[in-house]
N, C-alpha and C. Protein backbone atom coordinates (compact mmCIF):
# COMPACT_ATOMS: atom_id res chain seq x y z
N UNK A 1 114.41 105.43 104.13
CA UNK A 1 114.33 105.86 105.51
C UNK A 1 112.94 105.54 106.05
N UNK A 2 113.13 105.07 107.60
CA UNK A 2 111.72 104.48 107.77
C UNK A 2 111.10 105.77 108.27
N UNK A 3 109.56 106.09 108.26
CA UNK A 3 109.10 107.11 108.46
C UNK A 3 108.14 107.18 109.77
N UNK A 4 107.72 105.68 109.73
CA UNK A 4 106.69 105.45 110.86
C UNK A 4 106.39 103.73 110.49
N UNK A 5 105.79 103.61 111.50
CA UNK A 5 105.51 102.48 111.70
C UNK A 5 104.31 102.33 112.61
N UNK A 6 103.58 100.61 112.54
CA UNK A 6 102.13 100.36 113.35
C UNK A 6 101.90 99.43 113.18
N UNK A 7 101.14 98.95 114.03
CA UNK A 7 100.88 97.18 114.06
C UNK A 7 99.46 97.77 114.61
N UNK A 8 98.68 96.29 114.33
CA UNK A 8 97.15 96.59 115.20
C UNK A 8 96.97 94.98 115.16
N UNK A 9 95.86 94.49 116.58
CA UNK A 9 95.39 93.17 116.30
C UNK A 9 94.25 93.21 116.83
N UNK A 10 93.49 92.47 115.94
CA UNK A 10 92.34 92.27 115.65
C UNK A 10 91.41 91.04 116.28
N UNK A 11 90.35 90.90 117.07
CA UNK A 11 89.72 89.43 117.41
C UNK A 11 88.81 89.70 115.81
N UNK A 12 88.77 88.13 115.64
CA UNK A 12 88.13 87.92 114.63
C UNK A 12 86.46 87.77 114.80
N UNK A 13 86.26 87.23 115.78
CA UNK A 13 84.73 87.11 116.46
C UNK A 13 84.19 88.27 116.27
N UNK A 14 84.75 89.29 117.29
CA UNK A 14 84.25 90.54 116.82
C UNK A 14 83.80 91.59 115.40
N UNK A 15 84.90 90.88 114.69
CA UNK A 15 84.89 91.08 112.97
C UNK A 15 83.61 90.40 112.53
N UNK A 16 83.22 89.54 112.59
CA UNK A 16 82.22 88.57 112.82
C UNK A 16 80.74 89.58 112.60
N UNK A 17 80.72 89.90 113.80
CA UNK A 17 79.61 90.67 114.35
C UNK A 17 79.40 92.28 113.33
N UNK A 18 80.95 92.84 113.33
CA UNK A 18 80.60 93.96 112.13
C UNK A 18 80.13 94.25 111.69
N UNK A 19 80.81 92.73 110.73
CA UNK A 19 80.93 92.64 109.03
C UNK A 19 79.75 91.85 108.75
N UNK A 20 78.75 91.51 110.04
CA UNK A 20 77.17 91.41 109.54
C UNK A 20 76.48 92.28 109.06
N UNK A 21 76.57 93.65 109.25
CA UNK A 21 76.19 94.93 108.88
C UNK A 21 76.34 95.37 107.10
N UNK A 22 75.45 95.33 106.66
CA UNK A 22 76.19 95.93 105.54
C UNK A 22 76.73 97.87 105.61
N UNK A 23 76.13 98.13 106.57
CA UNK A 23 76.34 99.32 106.54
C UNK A 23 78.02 99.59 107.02
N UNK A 24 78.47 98.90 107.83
CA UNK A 24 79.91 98.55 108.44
C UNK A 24 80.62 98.42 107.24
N UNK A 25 80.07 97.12 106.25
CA UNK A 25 80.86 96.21 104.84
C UNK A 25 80.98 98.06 104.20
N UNK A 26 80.42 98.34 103.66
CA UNK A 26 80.38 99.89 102.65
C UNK A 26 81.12 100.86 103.31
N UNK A 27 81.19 101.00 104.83
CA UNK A 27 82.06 102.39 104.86
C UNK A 27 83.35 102.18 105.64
N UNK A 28 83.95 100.25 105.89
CA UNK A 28 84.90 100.24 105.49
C UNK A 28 85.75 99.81 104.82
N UNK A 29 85.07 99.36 103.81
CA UNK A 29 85.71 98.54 102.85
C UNK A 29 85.32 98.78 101.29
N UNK A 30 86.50 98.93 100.34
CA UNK A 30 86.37 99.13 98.94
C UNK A 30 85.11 97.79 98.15
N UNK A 31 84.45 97.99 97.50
CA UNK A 31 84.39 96.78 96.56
C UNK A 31 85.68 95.74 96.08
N UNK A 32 86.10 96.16 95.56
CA UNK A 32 87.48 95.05 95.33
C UNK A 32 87.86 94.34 96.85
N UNK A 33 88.08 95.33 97.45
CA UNK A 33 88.45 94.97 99.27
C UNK A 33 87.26 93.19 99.18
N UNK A 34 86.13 93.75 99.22
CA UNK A 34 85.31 92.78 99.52
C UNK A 34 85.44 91.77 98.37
N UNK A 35 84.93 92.54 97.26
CA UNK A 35 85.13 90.75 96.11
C UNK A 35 86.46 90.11 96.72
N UNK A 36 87.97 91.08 96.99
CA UNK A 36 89.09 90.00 97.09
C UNK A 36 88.80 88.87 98.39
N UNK A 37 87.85 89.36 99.71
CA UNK A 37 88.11 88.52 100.69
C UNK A 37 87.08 87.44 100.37
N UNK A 38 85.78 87.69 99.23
CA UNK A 38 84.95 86.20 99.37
C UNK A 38 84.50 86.06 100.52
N UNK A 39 84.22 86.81 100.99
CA UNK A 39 83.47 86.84 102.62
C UNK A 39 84.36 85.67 103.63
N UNK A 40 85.43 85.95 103.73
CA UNK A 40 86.19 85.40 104.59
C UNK A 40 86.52 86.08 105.66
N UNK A 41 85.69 85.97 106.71
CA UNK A 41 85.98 87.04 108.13
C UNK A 41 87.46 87.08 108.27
N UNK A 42 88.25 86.07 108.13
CA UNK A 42 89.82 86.35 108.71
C UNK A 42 90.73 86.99 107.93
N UNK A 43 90.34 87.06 105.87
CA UNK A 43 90.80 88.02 105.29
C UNK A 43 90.42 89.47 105.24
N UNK A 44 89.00 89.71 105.77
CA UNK A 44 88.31 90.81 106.53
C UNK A 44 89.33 91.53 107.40
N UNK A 45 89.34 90.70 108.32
CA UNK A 45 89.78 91.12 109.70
C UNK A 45 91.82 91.64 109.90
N UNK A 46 92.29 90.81 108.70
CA UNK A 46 92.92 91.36 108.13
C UNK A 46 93.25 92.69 107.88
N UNK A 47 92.26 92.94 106.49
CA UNK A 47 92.60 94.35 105.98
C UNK A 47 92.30 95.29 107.41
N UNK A 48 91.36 95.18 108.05
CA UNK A 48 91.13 95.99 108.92
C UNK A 48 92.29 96.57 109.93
N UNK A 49 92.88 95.50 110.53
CA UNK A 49 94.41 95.06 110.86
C UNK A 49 95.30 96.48 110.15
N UNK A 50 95.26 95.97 108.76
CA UNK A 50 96.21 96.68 108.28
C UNK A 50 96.05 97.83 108.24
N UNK A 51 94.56 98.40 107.76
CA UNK A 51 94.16 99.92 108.14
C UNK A 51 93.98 100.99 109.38
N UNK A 52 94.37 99.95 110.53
CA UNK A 52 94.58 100.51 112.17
C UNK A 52 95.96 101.01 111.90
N UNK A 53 97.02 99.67 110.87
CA UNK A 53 98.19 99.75 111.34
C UNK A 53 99.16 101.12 110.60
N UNK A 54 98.27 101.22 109.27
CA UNK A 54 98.07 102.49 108.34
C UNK A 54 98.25 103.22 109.08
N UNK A 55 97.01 103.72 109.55
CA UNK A 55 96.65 104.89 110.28
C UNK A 55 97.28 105.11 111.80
N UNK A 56 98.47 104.14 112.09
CA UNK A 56 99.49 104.42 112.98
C UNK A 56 100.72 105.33 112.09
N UNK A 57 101.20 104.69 110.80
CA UNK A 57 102.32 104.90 110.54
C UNK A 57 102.01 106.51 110.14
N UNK A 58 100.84 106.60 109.51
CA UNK A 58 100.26 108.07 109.34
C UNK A 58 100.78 109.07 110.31
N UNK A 59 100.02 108.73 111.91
CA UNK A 59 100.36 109.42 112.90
C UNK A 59 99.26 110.09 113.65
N UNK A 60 98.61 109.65 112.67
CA UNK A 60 96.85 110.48 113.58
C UNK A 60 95.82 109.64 114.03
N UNK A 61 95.77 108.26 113.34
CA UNK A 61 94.74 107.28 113.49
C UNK A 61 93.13 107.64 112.65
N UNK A 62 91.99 107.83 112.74
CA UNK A 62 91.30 108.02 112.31
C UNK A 62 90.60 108.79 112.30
N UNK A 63 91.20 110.41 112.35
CA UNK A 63 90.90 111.40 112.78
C UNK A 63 90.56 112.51 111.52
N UNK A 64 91.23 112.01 110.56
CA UNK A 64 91.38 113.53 109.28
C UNK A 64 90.48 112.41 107.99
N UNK A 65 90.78 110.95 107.95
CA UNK A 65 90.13 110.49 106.82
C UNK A 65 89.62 109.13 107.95
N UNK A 66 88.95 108.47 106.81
CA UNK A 66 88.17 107.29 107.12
C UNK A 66 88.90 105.72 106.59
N UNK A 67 88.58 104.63 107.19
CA UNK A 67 89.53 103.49 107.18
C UNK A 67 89.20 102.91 105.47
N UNK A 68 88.24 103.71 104.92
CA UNK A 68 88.10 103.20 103.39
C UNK A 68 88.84 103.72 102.80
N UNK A 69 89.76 104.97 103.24
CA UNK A 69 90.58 105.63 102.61
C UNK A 69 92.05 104.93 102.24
N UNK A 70 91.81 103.67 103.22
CA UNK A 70 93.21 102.86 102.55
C UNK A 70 92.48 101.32 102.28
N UNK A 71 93.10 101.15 101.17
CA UNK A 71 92.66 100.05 100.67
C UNK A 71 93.70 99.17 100.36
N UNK A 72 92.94 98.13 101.07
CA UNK A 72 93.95 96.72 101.48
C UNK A 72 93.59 95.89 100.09
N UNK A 73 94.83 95.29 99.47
CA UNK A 73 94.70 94.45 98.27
C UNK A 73 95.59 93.36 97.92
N UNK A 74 95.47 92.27 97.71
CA UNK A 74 96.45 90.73 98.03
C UNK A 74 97.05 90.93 96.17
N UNK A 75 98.00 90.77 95.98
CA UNK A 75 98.73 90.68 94.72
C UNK A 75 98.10 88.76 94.21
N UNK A 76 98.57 88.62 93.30
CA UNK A 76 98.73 87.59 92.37
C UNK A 76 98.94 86.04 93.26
N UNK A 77 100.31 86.44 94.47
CA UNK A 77 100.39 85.28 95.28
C UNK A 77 99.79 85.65 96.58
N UNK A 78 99.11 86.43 96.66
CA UNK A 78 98.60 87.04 97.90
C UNK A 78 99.47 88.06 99.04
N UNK A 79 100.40 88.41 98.01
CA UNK A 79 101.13 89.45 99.47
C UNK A 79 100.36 90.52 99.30
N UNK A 80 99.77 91.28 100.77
CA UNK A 80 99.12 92.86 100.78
C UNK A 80 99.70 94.14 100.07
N UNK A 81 98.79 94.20 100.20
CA UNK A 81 99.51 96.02 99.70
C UNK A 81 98.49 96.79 99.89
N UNK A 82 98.33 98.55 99.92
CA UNK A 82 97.52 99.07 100.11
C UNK A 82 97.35 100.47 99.00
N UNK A 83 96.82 100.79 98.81
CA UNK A 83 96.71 102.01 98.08
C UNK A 83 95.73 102.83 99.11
N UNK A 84 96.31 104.53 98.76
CA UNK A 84 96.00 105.62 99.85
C UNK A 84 94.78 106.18 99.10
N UNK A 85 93.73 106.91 99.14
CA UNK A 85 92.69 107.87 98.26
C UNK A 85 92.74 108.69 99.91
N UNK A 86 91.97 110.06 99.23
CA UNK A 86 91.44 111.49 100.04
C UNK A 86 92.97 111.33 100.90
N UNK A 87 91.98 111.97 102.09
CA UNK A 87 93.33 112.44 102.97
C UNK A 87 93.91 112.17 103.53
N UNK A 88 93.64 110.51 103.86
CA UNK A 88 94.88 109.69 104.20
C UNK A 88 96.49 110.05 103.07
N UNK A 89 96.02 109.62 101.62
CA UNK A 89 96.88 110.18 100.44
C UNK A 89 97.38 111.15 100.39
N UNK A 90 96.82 112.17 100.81
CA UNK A 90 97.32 113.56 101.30
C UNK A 90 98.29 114.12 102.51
N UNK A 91 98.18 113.24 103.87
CA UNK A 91 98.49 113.10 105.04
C UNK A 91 100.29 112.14 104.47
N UNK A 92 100.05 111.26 103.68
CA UNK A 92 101.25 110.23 103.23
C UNK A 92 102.19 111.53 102.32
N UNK A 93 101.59 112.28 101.72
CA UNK A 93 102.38 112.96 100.64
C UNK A 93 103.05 114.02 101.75
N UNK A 94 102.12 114.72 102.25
CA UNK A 94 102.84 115.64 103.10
C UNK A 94 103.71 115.29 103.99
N UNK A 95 103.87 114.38 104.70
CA UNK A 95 104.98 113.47 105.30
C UNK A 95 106.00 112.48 104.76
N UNK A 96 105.96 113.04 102.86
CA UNK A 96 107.02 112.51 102.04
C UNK A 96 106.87 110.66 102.06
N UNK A 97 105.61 110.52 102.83
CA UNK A 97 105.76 108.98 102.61
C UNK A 97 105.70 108.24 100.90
N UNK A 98 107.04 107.21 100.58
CA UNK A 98 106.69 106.98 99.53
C UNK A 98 106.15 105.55 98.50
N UNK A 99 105.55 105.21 99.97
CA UNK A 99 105.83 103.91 100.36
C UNK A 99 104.86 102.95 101.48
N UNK A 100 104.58 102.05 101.75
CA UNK A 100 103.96 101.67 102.57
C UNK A 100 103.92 100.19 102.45
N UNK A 101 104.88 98.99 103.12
CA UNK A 101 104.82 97.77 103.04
C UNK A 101 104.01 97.49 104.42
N UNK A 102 103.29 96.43 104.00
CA UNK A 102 102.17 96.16 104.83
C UNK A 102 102.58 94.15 105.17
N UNK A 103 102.21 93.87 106.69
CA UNK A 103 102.13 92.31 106.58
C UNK A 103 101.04 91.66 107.44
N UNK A 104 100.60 90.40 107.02
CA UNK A 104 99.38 89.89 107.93
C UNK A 104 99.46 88.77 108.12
N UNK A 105 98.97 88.38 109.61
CA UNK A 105 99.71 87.11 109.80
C UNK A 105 98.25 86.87 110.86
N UNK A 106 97.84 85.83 110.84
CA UNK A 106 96.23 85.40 111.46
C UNK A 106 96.25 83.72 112.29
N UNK A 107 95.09 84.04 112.87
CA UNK A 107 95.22 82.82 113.65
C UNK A 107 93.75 82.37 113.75
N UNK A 108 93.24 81.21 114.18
CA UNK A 108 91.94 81.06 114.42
C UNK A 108 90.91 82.11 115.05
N UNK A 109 91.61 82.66 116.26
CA UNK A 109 91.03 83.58 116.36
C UNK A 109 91.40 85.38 116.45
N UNK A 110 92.57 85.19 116.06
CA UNK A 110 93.19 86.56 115.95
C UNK A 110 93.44 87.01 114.50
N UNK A 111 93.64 88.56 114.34
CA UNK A 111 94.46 88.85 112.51
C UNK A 111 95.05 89.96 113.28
N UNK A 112 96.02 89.62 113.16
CA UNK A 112 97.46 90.98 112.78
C UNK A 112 98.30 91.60 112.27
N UNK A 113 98.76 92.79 111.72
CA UNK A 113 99.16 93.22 110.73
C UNK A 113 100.53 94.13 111.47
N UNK A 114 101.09 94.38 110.43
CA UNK A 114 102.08 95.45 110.47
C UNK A 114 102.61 96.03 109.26
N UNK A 115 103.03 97.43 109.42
CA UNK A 115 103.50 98.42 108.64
C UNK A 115 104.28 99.38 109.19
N UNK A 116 104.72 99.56 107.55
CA UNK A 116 106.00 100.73 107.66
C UNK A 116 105.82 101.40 106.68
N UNK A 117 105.91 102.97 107.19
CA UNK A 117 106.08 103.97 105.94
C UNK A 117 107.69 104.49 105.77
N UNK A 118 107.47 104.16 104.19
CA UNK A 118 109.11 104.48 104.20
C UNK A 118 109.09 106.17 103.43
N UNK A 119 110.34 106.51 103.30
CA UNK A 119 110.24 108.01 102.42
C UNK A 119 111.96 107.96 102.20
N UNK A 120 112.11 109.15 101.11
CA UNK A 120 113.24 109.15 100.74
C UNK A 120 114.08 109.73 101.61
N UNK A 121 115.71 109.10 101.44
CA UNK A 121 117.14 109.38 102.29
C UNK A 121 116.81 110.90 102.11
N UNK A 122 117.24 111.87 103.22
CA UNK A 122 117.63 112.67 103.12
C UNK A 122 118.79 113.22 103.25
């Protein structure tokens, strides 16, 4: 059963400008987050994407936890996925979410994502 859903899009330029910061790189993004993108602003701009689109399917946006709280991660052939920590994880459990497929799709100068939280039939 779908539970929620969210899309977000992203200019990449702007990502650009950020993700010059290291102070930006550390509070929103995991280590792994960063080793996986290799400093690639558009796999950056990406996860970011996906953590707006998170924090739609959630239902609150970025109000109870912080966008490091979901962590964006490319599998083996590169499909996303995310894992939840603090109270984003908490916010997913209490809303029976059990689940969260994530997608990203980019352009020279855009990254956009979408998601769905799924949870069990009732």
């Amino acid at each position: 059963m779908i539970t929620g859903t969210g899309c977000d899009l992203v200019e990449i330029k702007r990502m650009e400008q950020a993700c010059g910061k290291d102070a930006f790189l550390s509070r929103v993004y995991t280590e792994e987050e960063r080793r996986q993108a290799g400093g690639k602003l558009s796999v950056l701009a990406g996860s970011f994407a996906v953590k707006e689109a998170v924090a739609k399917v959630l239902g609150t946006g970025f109000r109870t936890f912080m966008p490091i709280d979901i962590e964006v991660l490319r599998d083996e052939l590169g499909k996303p996925y995310v894992r939840l920590y603090g109270n984003a994880k908490k916010l997913a459990e209490e809303k029976k979410i059990i689940r969260i497929e994530v997608s990203i799709s980019d352009t020279r100068e855009y990254a956009m994502a979408f998601a769905v939280g799924e949870g069990e039939e009732t």
